[in-house]
Protein backbone atom coordinates (compact mmCIF):
# COMPACT_ATOMS: atom_id res chain seq x y z
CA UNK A 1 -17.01 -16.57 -19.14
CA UNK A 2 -17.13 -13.05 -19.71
CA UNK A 3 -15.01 -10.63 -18.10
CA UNK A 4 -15.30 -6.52 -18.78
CA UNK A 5 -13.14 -3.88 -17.71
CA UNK A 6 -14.50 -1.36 -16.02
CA UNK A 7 -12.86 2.21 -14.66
CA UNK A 8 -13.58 5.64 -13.31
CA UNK A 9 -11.69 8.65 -15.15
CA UNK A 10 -10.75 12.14 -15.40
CA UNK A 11 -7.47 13.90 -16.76
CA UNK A 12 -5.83 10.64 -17.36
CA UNK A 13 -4.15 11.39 -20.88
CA UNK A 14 -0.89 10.51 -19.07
CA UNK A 15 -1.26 7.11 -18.41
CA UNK A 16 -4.94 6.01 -20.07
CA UNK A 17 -3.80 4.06 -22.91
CA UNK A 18 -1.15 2.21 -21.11
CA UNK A 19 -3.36 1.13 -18.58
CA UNK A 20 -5.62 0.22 -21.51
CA UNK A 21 -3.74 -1.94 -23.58
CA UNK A 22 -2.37 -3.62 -20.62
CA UNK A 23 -5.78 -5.18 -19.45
CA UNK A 24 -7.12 -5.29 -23.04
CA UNK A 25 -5.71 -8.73 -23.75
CA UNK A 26 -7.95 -9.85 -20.65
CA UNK A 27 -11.46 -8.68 -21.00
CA UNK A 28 -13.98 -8.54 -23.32
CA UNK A 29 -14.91 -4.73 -23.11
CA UNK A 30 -13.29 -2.10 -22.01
CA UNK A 31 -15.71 0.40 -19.91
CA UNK A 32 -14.63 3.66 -19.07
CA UNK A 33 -16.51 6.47 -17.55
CA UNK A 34 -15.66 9.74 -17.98
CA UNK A 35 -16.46 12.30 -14.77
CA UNK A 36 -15.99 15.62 -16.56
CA UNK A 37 -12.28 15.34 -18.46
CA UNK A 38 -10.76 18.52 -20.56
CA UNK A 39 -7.78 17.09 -21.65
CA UNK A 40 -7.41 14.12 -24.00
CA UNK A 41 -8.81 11.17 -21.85
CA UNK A 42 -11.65 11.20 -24.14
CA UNK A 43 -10.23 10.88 -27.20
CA UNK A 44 -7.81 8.29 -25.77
CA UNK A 45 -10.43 5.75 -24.50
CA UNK A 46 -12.24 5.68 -28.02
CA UNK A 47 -9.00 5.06 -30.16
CA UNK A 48 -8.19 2.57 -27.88
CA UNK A 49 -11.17 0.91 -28.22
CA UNK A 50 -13.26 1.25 -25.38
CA UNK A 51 -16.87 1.97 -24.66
CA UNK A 52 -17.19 5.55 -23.20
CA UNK A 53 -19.61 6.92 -20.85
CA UNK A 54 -20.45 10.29 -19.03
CA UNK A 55 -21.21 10.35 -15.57
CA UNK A 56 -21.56 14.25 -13.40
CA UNK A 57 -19.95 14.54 -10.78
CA UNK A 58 -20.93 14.42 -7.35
CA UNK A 59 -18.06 14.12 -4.91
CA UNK A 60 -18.35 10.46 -3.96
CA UNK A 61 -16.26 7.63 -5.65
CA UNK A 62 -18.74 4.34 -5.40
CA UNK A 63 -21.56 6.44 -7.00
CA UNK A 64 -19.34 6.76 -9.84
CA UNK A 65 -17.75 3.49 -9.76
CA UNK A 66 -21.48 2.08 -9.59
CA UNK A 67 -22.55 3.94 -12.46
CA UNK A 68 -19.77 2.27 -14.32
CA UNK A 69 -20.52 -1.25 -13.26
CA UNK A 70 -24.07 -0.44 -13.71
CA UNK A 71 -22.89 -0.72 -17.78
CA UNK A 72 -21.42 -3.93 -17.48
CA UNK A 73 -22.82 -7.14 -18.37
CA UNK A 74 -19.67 -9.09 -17.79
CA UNK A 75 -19.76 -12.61 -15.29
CA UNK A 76 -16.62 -10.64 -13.43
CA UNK A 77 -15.40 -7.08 -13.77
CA UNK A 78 -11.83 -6.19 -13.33
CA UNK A 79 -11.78 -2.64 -11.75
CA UNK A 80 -9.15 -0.50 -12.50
CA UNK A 81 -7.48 3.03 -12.14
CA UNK A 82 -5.74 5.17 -15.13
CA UNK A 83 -2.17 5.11 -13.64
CA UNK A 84 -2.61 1.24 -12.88
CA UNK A 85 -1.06 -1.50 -15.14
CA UNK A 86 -1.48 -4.79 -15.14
CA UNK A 87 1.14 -7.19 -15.71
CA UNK A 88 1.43 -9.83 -18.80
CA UNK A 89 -0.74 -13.00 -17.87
CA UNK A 90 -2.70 -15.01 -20.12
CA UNK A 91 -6.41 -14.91 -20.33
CA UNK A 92 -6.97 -18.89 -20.07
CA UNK A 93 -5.13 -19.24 -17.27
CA UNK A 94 -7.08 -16.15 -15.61
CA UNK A 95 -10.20 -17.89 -16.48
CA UNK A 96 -9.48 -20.99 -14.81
CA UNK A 97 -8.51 -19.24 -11.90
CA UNK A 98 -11.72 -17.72 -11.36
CA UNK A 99 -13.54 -20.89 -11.79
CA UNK A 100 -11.36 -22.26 -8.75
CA UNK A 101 -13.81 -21.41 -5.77
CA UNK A 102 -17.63 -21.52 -5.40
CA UNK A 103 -19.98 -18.87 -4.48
CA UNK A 104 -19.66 -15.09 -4.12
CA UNK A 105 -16.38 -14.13 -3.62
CA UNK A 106 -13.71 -10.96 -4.32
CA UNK A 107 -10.21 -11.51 -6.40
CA UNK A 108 -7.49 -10.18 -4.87
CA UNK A 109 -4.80 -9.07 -6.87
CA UNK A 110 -0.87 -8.07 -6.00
CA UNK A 111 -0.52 -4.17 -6.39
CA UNK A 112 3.33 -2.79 -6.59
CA UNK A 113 3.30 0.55 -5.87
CA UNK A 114 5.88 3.18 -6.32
CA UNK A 115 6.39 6.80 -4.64
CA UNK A 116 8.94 9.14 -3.91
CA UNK A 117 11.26 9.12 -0.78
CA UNK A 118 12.54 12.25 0.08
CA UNK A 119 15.88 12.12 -1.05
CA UNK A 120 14.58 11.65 -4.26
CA UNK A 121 14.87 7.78 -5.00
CA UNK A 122 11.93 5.81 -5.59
CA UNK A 123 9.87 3.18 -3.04
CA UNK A 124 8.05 0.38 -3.63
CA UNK A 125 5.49 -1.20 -1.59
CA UNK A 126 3.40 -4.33 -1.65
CA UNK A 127 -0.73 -4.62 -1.38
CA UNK A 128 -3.14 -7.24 -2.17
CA UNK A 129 -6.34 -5.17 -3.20
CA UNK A 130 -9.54 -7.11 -4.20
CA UNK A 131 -10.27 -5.61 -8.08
CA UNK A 132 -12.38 -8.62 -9.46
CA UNK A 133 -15.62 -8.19 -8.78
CA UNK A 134 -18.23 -10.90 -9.41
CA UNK A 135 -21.91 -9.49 -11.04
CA UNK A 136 -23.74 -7.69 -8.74
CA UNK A 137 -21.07 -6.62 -6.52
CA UNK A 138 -20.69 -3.13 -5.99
CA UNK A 139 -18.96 0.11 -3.69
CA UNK A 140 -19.66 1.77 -0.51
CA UNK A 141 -18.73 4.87 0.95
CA UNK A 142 -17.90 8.12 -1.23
CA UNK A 143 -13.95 8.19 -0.51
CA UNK A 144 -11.66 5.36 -0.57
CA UNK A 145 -14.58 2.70 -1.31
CA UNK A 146 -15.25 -0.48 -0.53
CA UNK A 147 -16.95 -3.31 -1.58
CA UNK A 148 -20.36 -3.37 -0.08
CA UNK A 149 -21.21 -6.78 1.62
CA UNK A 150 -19.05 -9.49 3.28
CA UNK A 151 -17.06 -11.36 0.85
CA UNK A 152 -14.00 -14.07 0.98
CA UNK A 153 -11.46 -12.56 -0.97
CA UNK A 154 -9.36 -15.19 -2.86
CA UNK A 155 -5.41 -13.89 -4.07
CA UNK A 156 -5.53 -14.49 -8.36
CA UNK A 157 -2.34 -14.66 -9.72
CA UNK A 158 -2.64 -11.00 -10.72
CA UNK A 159 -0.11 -8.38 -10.32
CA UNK A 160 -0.50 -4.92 -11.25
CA UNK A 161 2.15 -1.81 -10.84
CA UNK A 162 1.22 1.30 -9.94
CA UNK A 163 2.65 4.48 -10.84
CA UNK A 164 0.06 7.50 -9.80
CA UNK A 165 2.10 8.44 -6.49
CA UNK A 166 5.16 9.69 -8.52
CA UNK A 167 3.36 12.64 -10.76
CA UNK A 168 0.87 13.57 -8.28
CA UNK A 169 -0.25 13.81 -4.28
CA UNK A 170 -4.02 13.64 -3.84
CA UNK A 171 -4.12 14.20 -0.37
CA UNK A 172 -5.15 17.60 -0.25
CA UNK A 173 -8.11 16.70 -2.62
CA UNK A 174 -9.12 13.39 -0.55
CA UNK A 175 -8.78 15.10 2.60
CA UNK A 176 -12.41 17.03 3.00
CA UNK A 177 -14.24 13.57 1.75
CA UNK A 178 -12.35 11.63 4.64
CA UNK A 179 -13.17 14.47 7.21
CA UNK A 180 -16.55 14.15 6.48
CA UNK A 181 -16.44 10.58 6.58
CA UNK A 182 -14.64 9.99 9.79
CA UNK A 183 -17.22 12.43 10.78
CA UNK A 184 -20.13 10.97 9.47
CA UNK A 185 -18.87 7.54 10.90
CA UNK A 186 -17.47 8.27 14.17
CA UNK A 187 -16.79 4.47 14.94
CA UNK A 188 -15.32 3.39 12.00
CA UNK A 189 -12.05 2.49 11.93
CA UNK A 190 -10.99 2.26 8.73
CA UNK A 191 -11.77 5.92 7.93
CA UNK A 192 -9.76 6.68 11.02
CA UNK A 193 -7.04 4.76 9.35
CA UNK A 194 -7.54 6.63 5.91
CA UNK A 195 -7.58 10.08 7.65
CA UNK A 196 -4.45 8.88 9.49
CA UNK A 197 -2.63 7.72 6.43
CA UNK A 198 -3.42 10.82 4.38
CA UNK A 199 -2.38 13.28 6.88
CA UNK A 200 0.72 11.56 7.73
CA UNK A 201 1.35 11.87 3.84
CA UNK A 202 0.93 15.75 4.03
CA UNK A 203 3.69 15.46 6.74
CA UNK A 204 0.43 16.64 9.70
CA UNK A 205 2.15 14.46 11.78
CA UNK A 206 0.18 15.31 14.95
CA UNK A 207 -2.91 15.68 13.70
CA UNK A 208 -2.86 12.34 12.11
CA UNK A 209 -1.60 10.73 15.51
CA UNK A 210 -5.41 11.47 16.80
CA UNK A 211 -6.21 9.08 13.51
CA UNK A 212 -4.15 6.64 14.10
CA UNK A 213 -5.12 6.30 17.87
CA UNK A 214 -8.64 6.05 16.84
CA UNK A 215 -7.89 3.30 14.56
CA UNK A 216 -5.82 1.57 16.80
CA UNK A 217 -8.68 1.50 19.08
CA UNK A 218 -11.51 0.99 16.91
CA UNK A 219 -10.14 -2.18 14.65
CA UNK A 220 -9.66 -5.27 15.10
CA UNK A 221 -6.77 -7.94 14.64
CA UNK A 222 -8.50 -10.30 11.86
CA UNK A 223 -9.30 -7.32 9.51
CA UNK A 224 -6.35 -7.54 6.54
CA UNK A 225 -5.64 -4.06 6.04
CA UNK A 226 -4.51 -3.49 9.85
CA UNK A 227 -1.66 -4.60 9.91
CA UNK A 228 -0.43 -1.54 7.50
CA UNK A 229 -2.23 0.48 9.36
CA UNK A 230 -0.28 -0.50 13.25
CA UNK A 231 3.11 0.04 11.50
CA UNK A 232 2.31 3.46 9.94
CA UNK A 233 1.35 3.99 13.57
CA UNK A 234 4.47 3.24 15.42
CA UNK A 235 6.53 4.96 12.03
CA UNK A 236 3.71 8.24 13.04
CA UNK A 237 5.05 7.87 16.46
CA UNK A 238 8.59 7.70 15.83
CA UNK A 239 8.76 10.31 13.69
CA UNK A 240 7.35 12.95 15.91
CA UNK A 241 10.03 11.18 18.81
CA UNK A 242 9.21 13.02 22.18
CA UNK A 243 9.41 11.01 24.87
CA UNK A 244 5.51 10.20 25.56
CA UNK A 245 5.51 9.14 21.96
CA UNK A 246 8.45 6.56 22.10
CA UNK A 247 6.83 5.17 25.57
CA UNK A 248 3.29 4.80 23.47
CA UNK A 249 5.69 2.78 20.38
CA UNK A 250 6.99 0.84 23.24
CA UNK A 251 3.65 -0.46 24.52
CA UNK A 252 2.26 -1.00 20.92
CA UNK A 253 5.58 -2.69 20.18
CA UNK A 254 5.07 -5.11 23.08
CA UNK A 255 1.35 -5.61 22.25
CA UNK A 256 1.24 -6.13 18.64
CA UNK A 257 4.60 -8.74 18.79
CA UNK A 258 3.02 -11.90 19.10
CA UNK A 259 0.62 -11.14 16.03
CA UNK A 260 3.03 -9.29 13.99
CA UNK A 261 6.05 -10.54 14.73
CA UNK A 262 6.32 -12.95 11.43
CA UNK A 263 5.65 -10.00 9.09
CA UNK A 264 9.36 -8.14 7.99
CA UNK A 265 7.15 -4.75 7.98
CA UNK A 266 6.76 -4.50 11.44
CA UNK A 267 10.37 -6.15 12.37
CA UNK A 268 12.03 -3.16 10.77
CA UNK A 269 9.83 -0.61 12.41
CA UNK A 270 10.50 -2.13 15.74
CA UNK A 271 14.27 -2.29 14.95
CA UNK A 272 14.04 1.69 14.42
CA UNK A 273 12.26 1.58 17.75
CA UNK A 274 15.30 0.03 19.78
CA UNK A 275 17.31 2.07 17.67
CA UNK A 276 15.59 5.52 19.26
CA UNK A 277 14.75 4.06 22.20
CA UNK A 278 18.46 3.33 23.13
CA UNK A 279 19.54 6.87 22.03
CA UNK A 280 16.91 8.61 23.88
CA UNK A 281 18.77 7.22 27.07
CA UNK A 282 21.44 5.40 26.34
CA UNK A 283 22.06 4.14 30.24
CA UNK A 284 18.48 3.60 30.74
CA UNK A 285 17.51 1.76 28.19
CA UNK A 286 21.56 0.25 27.07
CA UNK A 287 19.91 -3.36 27.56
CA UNK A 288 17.83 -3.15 24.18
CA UNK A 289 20.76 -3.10 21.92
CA UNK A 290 20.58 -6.33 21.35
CA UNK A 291 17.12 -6.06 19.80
CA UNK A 292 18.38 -3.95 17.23
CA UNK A 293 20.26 -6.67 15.80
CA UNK A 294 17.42 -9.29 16.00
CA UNK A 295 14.86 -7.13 14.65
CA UNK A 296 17.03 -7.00 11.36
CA UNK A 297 18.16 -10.18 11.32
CA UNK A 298 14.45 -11.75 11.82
CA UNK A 299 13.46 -9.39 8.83
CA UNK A 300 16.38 -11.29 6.65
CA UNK A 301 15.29 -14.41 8.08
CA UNK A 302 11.76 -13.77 6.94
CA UNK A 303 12.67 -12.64 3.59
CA UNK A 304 10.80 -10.58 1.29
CA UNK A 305 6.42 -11.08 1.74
CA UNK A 306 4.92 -9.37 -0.83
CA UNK A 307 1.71 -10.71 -0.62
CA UNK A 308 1.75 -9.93 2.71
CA UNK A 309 1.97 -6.18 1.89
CA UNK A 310 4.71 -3.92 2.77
CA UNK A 311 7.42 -1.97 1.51
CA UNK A 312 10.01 -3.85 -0.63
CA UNK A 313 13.18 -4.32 0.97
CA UNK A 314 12.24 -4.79 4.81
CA UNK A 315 12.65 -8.49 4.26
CA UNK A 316 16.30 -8.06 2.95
CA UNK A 317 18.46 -5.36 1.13
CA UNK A 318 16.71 -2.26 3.53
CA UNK A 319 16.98 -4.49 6.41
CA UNK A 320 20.79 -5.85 5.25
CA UNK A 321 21.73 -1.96 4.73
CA UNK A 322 20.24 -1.23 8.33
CA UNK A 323 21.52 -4.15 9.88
CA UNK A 324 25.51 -2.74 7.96
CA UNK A 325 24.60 0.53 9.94
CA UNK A 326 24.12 -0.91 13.12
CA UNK A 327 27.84 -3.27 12.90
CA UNK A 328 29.25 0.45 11.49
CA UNK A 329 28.70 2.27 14.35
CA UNK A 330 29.29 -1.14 16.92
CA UNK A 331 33.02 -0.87 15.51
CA UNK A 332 32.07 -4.82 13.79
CA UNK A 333 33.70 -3.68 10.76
CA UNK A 334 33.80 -6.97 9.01
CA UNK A 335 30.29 -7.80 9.32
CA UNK A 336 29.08 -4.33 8.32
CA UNK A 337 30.87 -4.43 5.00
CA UNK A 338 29.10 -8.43 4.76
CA UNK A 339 25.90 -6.53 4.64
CA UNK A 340 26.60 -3.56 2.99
CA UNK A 341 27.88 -5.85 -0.04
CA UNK A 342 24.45 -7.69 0.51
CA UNK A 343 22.56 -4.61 0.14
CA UNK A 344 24.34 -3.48 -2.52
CA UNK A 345 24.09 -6.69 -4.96
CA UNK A 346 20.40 -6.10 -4.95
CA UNK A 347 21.43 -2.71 -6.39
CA UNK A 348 20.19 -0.44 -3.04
CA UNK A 349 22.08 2.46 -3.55
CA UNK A 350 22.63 3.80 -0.07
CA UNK A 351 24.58 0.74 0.52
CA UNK A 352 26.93 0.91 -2.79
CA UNK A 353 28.02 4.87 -1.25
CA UNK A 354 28.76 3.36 2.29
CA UNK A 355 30.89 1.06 0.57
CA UNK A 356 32.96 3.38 -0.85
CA UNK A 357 33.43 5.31 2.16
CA UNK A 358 35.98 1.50 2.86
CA UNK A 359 37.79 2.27 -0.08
């Protein structure tokens, strides 16, 4: 079995060669394609050892990414960004899991991804991303590309972390490739979802609440990578917190429930929800304070899903730390400091200063 790696580059001297000797000890050759570098990328990639190409630009992602496959010769092809790293796993064993299922099929591998909150501490969230391409398979669409054709996607015990969101934002550059997307493909939901996403990330809160509303309309429940997508929604929604907005949360609370309801993701948006809700009117809507306390309670209960995607901690020390907040300000002293202490042993540092404040 032969397995290449093969990647997409420019200005990467940052992070190149550890993403390179990370996946080196899994493939047979390394495959990089250069798209018009001026730093040391270049020079990088060769001392490391890999076979370097030259591709011109021409603003669309899969016609690179293709161009790059186009070079391999490898029985799979594990696709990779600069800033992406994948963690130690031994090449035998990654062998025999690819030999595990017949026919055409995508591996999916477990992407943790960091980025910046706004108080300056760091994030991490969960996605399974399919990266292991059999021969022959190749991208679609120029932004945000996808494989093109219908494939099972099978979870390899992969995991990869991901560091690109801390040094740089690249919504302002993705944003005119997505607008002409969502406008070339009016009914396409996930480019609705992409446009959403990015503008929500450039804090264009309303205009990505158009997005989102066209996603939500557009996709469909089996489809993997909705389920992100309905709880950046309702956050979209909460965040801009008139009162239309919080009765639209309220519906897609009540809607997306019985599908949702097992994931910790969309527990701990909906326990925000109540929260709001309640102190948008607190003797109208004085009745839902009890759902603040099962919303967090289900997330412990659910623990932490990674492969379900996510952010880290919704399935126990954000949702303990919330859950402290809530028995804070009830007066339930006792049980706020039980979960603050939970919090904190998982070393969530919003949790260790509340603590204090009991001192």
């Amino acid at each position: 079995m032969k397995i290449n790696l093969v990647m997409i580059v420019k200005n990467e001297e940052r992070s190149l060669e550890k993403c390179l000797k990370s996946a080196k000890p899994l493939v047979d050759r390394m495959i990089v394609v250069d798209t018009g570098s001026y730093d040391r990328t270049r020079e990088i990639a060769e001392k490391m050892g890999a076979e370097l190409y030259s591709f011109t630009w021409i603003n669309d992602f899969s016609a690179a990414k293709n161009f790059a496959l186009d070079q391999s010769d490898g029985d799979w092809n594990l696709i990779l960004d600069a800033d992406e790293y994948v963690r130690p796993y031994r090449r035998r064993n990654l062998e025999k899991a690819l030999s595990g299922h017949k026919g055409t099929w995508l591996g999916g591998m477990l992407w943790y991804n960091s980025y910046p909150e706004e108080d300056g501490g760091v994030s991490i969230s969960t996605s399974v991303l399919p990266r292991l391409f059999p021969r022959g398979v190749r991208y679609t669409g120029r932004i945000h590309e996808q494989p093109d054709g219908e494939y099972p996607c099978y979870r390899l015990p992969l995991e990869v972390d991901h560091d690109g969101y801390l040094y740089t934002d690249k919504g302002e550059r993705n944003l005119p490739y997505l607008l002409q997307e969502a406008e070339d493909h009016p009914k396409d939901a996930y480019y609705q979802y992409q446009l959403a996403s990015t503008l929500r990330n450039l804090k264009r809160l309303e205009e990505s609440l158009l997005y989102f509303r066209g996603f939500y309309r557009l996709s469909e429940r089996e489809w993997a990578w909705r389920s992100e997508g309905v709880v950046l929604y309702l956050y979209t929604l909460l965040d801009i917190g008139t009162a239309e907005c919080l009765n639209e949360a309220g519906a897609v609370v009540e809607r997306e429930e019985p599908v949702l309801g097992a994931w910790p993701d969309f527990c701990f948006v909906c326990g925000l929800f109540y929260m709001k809700r309640v102190l948008s009117d607190v003797e109208r809507y004085i009745g839902l304070l009890p759902r603040i306390e099962y919303c967090y309670k289900r997330c412990l209960e659910l623990g932490e899903r990674p492969e379900l995607g996510g952010v880290v901690g919704t399935g126990s020390f954000k949702a303990a730390y919330n859950l402290g907040a809530w028995y804070e300000v009830s007066g339930q002293k006792e049980l706020a400091l039980r979960y603050y202490r939970q919090a904190s042993q998982a070393g969530y540092e919003p949790a260790r200063e509340r603590l204090k404040e009991y001192r």
